[in-house]
Protein backbone atom coordinates (compact mmCIF):
# COMPACT_ATOMS: atom_id res chain seq x y z
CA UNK A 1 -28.48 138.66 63.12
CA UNK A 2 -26.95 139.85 66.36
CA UNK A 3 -29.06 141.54 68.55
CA UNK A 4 -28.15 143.91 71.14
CA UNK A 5 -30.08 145.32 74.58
CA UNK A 6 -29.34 147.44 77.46
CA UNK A 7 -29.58 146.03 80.89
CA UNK A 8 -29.25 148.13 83.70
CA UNK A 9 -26.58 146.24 86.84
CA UNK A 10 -25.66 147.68 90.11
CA UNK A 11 -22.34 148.17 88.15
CA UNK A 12 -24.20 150.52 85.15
CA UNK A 13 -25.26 149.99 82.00
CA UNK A 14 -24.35 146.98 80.56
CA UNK A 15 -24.79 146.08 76.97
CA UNK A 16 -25.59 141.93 76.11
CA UNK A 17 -25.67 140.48 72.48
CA UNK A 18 -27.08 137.63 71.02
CA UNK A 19 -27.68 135.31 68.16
CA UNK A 20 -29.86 132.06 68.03
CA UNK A 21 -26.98 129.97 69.78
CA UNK A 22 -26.33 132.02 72.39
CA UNK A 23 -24.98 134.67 74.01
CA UNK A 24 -21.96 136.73 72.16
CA UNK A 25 -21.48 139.86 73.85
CA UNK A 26 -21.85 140.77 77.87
CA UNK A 27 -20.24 144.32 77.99
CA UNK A 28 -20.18 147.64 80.25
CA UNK A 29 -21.37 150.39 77.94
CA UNK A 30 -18.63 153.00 78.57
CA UNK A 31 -15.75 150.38 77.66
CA UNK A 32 -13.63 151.78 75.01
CA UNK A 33 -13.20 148.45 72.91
CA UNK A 34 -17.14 148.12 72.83
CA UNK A 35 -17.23 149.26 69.09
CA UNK A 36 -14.09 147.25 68.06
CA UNK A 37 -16.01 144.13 69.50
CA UNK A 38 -18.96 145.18 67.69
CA UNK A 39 -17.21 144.97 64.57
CA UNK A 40 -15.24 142.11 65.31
CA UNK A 41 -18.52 140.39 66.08
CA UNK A 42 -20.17 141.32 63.27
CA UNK A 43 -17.06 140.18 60.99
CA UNK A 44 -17.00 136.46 62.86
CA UNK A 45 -20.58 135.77 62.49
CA UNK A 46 -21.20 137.37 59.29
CA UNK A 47 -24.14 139.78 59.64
CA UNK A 48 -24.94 143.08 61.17
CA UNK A 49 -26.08 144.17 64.44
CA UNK A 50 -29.33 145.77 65.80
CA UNK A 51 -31.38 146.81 68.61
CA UNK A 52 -34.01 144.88 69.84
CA UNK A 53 -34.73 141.36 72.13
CA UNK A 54 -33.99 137.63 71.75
CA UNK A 55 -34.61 134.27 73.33
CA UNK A 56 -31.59 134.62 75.52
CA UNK A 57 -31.97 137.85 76.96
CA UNK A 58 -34.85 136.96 79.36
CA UNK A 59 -32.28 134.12 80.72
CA UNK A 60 -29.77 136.90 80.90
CA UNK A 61 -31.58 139.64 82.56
CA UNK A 62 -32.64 137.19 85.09
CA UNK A 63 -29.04 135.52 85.69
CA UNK A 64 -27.23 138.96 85.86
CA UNK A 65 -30.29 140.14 88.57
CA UNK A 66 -29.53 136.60 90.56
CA UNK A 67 -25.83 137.37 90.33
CA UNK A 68 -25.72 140.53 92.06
CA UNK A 69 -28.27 139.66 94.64
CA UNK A 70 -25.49 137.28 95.77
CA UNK A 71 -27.76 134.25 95.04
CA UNK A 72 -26.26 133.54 91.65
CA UNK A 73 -22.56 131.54 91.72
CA UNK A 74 -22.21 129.64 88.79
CA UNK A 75 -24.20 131.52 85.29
CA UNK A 76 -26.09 128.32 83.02
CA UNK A 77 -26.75 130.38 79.67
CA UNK A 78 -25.91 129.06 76.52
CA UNK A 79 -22.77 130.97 75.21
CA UNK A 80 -21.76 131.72 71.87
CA UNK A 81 -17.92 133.21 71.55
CA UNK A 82 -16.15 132.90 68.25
CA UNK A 83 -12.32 133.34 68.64
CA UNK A 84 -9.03 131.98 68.00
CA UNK A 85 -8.18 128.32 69.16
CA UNK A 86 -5.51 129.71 72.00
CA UNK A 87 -8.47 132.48 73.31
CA UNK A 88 -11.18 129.65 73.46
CA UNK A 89 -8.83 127.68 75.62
CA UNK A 90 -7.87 130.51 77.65
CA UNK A 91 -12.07 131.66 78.17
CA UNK A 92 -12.52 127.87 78.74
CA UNK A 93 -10.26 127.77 81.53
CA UNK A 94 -11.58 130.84 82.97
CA UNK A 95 -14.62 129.28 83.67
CA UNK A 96 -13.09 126.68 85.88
CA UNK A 97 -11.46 129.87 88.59
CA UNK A 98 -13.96 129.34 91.43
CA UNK A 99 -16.71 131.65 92.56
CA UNK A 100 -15.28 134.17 95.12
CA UNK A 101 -11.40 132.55 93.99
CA UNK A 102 -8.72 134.62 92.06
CA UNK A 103 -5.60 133.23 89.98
CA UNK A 104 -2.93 134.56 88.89
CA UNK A 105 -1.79 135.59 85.20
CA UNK A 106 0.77 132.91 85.54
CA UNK A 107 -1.34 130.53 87.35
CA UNK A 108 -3.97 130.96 84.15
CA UNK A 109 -0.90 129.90 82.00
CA UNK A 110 0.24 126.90 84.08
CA UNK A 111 -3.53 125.65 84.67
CA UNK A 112 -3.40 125.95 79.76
CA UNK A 113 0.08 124.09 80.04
CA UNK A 114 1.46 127.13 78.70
CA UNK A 115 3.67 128.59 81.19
CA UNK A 116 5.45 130.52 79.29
CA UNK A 117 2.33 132.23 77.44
CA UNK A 118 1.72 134.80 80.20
CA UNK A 119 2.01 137.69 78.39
CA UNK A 120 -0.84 135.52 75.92
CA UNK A 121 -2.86 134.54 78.38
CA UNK A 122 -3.47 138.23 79.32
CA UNK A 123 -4.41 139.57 75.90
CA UNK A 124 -7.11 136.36 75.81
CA UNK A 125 -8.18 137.65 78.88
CA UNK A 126 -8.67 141.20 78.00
CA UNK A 127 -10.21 139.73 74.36
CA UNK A 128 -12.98 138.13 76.35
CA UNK A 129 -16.29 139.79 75.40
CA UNK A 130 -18.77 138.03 77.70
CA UNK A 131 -17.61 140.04 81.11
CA UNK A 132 -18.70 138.45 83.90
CA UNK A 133 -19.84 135.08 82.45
CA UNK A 134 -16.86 134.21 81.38
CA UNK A 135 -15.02 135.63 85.18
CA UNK A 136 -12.16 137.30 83.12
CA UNK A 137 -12.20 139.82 86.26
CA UNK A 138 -10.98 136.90 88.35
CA UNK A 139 -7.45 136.80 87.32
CA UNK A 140 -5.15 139.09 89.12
CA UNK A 141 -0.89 140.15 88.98
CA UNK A 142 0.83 137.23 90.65
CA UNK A 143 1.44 140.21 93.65
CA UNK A 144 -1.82 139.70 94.61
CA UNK A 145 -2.44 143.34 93.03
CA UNK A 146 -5.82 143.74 90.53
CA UNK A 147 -4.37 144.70 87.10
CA UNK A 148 -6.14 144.89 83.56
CA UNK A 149 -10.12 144.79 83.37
CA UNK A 150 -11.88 146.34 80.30
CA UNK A 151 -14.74 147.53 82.69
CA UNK A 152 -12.17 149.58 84.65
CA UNK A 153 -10.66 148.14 88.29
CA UNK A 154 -13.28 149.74 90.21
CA UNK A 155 -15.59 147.48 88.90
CA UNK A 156 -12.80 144.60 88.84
CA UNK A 157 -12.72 145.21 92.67
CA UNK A 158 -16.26 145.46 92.91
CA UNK A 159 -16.98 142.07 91.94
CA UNK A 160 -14.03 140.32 93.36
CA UNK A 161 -15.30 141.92 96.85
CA UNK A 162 -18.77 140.82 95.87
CA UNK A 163 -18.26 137.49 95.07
CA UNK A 164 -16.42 136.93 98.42
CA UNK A 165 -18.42 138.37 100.55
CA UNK A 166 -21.35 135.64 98.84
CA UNK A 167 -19.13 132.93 98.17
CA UNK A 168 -19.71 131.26 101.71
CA UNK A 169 -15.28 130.17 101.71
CA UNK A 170 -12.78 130.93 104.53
CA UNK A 171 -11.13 133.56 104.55
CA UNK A 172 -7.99 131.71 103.28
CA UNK A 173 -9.54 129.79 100.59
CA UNK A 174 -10.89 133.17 98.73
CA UNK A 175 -9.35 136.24 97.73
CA UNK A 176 -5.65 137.23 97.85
């Protein structure tokens, strides 16, 4: 069973899934792929999807609160993200782009050994269903210029502003 909540963030409503290994879903509530990830979800692991709580929420809700106090760098929750071989790699190495750091699309590619796979690299990104978590809204246009974030840039910039003001690096060492 995956199990689905609401959790209110300083960003909106934000919708988190679950099964017993972890976490599956971390999403804003007015994205438009929300119900294609539902069903893509439901497809991977097999069984349907419902309302209502589970062991990892609690660790969630508590993370996500952390987070946007500023007090929260670095999320510990158990994660559980079915995809292709090429997408885990690319959500793998997504969790290695620094708190309060971007990287580029093509810096992304370099970091797989696939510099070439740009344009691959960016659909991985925008496949990512565990927003935040996995700091998909960390990767920016090689012109320093926010591009492509299923939660809409306003909420890209949001969090990239966030994170550096909390992320305690010089100037030079975080964004842009």
């Amino acid at each position: 069973m995956i199990t689905i909540t609401k959790i209110e963030t300083d960003l909106g409503i934000m919708i988190g899934g679950a099964v017993e290994d972890g976490i599956c879903l971390l999403e804003f509530s007015d994205r438009r792929m929300l119900n294609t990830e539902y069903k893509d979800l439901s497809r991977y692991f097999k069984t349907a999807i419902e309302e209502g709580e589970n062991i990892h929420f609690k660790s969630l809700r508590k993370q996500l609160k952390e987070y946007f106090a500023g007090t929260l760098k670095e999320f510990s929750l158990p994660l559980s993200t079915p995809g292709t071989p090429f997408q885990q790699a690319v959500w793998k190495e997504l969790m290695n782009i620094r708190y309060g750091t971007t990287r580029s699309y093509l810096e992304q590619a370099i970091a797989l050994g696939k510099p070439e796979s740009i344009r691959a690299v960016a659909n991985a990104n925008g496949m990512n269903r565990v927003s935040i978590i996995i700091p998909c809204h960390r990767v920016i246009g090689s012109d320093g210029h926010l591009t492509g974030y299923g939660g809409g840039l306003k909420r890209k910039r949001w969090l990239l502003d966030h994170e550096k003001k909390y992320s305690g690096l010089p100037v030079e060492l975080s964004l842009f």
